[in-house]
C-alpha atoms as a PDB file:
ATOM      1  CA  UNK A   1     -23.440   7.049  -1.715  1.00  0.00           C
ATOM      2  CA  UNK A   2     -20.302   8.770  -2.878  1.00  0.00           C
ATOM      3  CA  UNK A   3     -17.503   6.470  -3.876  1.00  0.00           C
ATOM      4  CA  UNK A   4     -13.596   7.552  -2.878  1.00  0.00           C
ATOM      5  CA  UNK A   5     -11.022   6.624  -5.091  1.00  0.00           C
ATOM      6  CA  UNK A   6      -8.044   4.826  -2.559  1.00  0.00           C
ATOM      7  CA  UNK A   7      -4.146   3.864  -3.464  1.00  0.00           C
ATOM      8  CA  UNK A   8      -3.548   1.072  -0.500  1.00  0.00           C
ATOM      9  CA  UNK A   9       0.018  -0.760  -0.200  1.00  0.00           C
ATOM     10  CA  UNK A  10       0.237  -4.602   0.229  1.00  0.00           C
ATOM     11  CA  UNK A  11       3.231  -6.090   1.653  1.00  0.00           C
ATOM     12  CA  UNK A  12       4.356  -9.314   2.458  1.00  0.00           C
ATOM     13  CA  UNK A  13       7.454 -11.049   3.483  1.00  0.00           C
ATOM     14  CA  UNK A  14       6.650 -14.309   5.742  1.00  0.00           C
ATOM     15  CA  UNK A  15       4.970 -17.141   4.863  1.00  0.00           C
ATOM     16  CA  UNK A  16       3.004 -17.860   1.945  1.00  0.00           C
ATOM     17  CA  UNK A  17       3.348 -14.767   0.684  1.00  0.00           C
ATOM     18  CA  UNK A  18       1.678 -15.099  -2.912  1.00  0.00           C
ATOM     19  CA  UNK A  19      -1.285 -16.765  -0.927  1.00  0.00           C
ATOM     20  CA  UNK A  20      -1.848 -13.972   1.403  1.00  0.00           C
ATOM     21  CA  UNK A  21      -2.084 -10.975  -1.323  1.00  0.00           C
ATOM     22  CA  UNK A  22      -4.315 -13.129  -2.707  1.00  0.00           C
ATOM     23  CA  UNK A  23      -6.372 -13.218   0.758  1.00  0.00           C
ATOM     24  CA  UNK A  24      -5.690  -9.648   1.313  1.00  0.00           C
ATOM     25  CA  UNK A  25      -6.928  -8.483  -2.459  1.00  0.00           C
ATOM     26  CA  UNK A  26     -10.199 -11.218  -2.020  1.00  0.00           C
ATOM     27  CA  UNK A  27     -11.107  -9.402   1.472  1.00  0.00           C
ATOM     28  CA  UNK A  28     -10.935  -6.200   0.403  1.00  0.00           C
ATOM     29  CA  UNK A  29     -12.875  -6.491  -2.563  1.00  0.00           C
ATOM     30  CA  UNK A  30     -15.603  -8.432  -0.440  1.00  0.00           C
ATOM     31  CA  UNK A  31     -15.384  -5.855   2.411  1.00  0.00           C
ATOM     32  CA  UNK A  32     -14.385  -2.668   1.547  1.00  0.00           C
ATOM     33  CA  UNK A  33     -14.313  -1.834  -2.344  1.00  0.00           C
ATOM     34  CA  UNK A  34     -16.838  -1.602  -5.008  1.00  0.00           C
ATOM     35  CA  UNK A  35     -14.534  -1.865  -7.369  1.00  0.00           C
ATOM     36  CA  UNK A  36     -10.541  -2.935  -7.457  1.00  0.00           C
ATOM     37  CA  UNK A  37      -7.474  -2.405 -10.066  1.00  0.00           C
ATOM     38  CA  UNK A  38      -4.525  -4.146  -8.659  1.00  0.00           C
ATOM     39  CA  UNK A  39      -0.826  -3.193  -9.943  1.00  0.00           C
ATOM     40  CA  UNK A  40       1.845  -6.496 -10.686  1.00  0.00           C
ATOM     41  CA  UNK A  41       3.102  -8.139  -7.824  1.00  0.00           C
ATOM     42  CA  UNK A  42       7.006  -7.263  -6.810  1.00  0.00           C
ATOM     43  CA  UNK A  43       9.797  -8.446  -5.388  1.00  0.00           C
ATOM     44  CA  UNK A  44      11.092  -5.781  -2.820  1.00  0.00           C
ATOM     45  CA  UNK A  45      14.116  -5.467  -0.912  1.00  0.00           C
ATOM     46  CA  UNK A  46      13.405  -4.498   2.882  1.00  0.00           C
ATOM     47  CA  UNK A  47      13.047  -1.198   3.689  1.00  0.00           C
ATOM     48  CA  UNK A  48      14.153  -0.225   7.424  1.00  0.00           C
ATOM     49  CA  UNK A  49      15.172  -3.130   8.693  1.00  0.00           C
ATOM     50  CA  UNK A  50      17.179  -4.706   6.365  1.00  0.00           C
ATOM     51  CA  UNK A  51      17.978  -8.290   7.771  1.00  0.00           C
ATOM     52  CA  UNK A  52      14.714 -10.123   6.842  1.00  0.00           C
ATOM     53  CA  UNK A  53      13.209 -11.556   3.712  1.00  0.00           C
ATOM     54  CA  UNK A  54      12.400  -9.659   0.844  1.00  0.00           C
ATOM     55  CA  UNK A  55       8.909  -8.496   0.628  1.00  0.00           C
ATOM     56  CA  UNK A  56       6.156  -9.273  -2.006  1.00  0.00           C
ATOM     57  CA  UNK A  57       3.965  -5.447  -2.872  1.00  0.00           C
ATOM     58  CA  UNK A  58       1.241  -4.483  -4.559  1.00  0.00           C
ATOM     59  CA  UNK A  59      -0.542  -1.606  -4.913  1.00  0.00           C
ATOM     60  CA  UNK A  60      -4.595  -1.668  -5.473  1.00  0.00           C
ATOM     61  CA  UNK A  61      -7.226   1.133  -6.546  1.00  0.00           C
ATOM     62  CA  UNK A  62     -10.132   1.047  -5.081  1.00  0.00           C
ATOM     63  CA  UNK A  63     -13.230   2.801  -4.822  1.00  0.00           C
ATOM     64  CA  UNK A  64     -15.122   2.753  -1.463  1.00  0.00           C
ATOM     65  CA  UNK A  65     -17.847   4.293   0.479  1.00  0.00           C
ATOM     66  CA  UNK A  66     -16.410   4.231   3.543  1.00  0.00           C
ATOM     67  CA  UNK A  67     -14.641   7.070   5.774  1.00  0.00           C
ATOM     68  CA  UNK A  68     -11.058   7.169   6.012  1.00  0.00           C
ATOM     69  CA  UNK A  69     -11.054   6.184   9.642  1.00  0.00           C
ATOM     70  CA  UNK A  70     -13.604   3.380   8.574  1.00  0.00           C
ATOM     71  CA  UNK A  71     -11.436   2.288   5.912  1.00  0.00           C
ATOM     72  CA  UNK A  72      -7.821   1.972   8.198  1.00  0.00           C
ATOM     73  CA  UNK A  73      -9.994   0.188  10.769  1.00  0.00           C
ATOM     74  CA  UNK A  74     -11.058  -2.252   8.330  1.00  0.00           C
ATOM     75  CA  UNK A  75      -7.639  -2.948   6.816  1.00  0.00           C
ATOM     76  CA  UNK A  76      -6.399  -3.276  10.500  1.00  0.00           C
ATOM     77  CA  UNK A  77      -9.201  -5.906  10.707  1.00  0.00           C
ATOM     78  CA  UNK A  78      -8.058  -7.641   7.454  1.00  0.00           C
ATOM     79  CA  UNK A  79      -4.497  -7.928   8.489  1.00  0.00           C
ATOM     80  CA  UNK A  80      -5.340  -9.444  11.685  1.00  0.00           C
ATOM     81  CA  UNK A  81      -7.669 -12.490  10.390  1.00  0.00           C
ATOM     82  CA  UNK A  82      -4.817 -12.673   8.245  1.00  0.00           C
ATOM     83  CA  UNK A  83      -2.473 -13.195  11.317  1.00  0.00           C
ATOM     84  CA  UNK A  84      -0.526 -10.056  11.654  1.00  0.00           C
ATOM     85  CA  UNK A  85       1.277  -9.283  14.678  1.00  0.00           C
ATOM     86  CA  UNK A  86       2.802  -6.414  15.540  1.00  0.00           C
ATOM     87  CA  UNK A  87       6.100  -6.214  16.905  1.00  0.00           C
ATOM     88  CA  UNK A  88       8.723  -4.333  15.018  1.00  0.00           C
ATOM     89  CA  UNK A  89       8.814  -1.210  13.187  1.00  0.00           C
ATOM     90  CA  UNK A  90       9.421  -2.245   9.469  1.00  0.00           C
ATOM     91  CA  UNK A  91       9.992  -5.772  10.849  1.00  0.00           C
ATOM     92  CA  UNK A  92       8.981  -9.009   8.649  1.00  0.00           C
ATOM     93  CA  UNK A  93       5.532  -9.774   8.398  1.00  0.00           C
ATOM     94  CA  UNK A  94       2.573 -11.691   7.222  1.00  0.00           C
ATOM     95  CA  UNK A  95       0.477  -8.864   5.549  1.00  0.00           C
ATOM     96  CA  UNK A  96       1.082  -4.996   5.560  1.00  0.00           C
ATOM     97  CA  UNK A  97      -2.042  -3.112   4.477  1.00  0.00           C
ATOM     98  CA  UNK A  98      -1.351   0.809   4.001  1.00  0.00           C
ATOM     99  CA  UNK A  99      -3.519   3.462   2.300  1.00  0.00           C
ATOM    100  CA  UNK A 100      -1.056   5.477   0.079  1.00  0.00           C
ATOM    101  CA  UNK A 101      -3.769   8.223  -0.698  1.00  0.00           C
ATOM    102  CA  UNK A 102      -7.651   8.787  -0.298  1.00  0.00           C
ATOM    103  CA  UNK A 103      -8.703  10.726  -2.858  1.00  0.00           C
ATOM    104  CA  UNK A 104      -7.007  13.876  -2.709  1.00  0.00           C
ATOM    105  CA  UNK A 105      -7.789  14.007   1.103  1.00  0.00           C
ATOM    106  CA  UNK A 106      -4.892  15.739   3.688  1.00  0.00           C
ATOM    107  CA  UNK A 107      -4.877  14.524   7.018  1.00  0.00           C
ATOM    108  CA  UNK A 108      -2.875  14.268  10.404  1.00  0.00           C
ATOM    109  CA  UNK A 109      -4.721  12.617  12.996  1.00  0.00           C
ATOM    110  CA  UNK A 110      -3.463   9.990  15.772  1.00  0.00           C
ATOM    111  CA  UNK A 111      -3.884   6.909  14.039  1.00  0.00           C
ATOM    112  CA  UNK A 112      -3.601   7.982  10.188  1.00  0.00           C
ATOM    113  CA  UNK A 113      -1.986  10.393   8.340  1.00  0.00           C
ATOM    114  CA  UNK A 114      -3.031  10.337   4.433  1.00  0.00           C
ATOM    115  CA  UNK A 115      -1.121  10.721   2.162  1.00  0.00           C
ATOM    116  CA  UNK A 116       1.262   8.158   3.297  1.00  0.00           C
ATOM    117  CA  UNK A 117       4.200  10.178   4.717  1.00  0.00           C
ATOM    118  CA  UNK A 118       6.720   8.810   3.394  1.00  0.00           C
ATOM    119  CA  UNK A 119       5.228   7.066  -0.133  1.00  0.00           C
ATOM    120  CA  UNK A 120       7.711   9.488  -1.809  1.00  0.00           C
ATOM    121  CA  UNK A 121      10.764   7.999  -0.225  1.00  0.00           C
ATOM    122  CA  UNK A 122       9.898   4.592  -1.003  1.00  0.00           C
ATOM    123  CA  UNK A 123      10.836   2.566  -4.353  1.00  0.00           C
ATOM    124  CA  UNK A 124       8.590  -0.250  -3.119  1.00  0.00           C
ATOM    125  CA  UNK A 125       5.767   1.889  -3.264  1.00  0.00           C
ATOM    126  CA  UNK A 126       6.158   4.080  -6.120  1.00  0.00           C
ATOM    127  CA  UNK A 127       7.016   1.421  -8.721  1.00  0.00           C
ATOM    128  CA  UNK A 128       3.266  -0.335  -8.135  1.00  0.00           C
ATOM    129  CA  UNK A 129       1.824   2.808  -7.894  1.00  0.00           C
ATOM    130  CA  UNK A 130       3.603   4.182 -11.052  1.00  0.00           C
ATOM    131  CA  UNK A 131       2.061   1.116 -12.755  1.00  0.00           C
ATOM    132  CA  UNK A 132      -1.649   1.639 -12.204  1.00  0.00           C
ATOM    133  CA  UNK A 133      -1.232   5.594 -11.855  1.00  0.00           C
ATOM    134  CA  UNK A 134       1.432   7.065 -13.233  1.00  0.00           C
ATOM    135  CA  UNK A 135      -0.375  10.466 -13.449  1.00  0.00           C
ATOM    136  CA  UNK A 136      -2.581  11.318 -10.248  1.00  0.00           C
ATOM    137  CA  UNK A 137      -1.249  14.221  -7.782  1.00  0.00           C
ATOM    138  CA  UNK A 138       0.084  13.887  -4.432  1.00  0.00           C
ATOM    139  CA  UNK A 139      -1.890  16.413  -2.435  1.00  0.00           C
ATOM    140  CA  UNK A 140       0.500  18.046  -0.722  1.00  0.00           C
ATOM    141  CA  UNK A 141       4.000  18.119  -2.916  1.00  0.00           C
ATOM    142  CA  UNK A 142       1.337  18.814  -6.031  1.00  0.00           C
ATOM    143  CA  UNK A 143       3.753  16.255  -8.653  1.00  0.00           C
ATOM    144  CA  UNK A 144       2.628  12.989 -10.273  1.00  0.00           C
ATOM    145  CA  UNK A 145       3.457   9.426  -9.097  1.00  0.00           C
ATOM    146  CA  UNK A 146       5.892   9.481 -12.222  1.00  0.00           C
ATOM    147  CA  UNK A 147       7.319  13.084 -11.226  1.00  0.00           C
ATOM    148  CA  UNK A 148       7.622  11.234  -7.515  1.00  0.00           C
ATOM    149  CA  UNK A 149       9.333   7.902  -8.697  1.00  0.00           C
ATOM    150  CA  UNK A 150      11.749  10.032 -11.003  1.00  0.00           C
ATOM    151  CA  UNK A 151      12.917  12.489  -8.211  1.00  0.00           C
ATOM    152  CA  UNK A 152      13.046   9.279  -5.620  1.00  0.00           C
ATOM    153  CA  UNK A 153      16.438   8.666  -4.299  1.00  0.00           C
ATOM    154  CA  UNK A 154      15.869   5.212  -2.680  1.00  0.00           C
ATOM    155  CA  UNK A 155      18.010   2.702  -4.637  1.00  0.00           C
ATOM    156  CA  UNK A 156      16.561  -0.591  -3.371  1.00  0.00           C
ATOM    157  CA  UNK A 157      16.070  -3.607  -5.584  1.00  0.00           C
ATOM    158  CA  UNK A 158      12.543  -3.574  -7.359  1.00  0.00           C
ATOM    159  CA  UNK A 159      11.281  -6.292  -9.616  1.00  0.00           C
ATOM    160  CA  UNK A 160       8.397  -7.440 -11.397  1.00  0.00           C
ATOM    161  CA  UNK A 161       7.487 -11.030 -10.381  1.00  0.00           C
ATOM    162  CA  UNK A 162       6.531 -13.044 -13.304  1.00  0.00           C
END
């Protein structure tokens, strides 16, 4: 069974927030991945919508057997056990699961687009990412996470949790 190397974004910003990576990381490496590297844990300033509590990210590699499509339906799955509701665009929430990239796969389809359209844009997502790989290639723009992070022009508040 050929195994797919996948970048997926956890957020956080309500509740136990800690607690529920943990949950999140746990499920997927029960349900999805045969193997898992997980980047630090961050403290993020919101992105959006800025009037909410800042957000705990982390970005994991993972290597899977499943589709794609099989792969966002299971994360949708795994943020709703974890009690996700969705109300607001970029609005505070339990869990956020997103893949970042799937392999080096491009696609546009109703319900996913891969990579992440807007990964590039986003401090929160390139720091983690940076972390645990610094040197794979975005598909489409054809630079490295690094080359990504240093052209970035979002200025939002960043930090390593201890």
């Amino acid at each position: 069974m050929n195994q797919n190397p996948v970048f997926i974004l956890l957020g956080a910003n309500l509740g136990d927030r800690k607690g529920t990576l943990a949950e999140a990381r746990r499920l997927i490496s029960e349900q999805l991945a045969t193997q898992i590297v997980a980047s630090s844990l961050y403290e993020t300033a919101p992105w959006g919508v800025t009037d909410q509590p800042a957000f705990l990210n982390q970005v994991l590699k993972i290597e899977t057997h499943l589709s794609a499509q099989e792969l966002l339906e299971n994360t949708l799955a795994i943020e709703k056990k974890l009690g996700r509701e969705r109300r607001l665009r970029w609005g505070a929430r339990v869990i956020d699961i997103d893949i970042l990239y799937y392999d080096d796969l491009i696609l546009e389809i109703e319900t996913l687009s891969l990579p992440h359209p807007r990964l590039h844009e986003r401090r929160f997502t390139l720091v983690p990412l940076v972390e645990i790989a610094p040197d794979f290639v975005h598909p489409i723009f054809r630079k490295t996470n690094q080359e990504l992070l240093n052209d970035c022009t979002d200025d939002s508040s960043v930090n390593v949790c201890e």
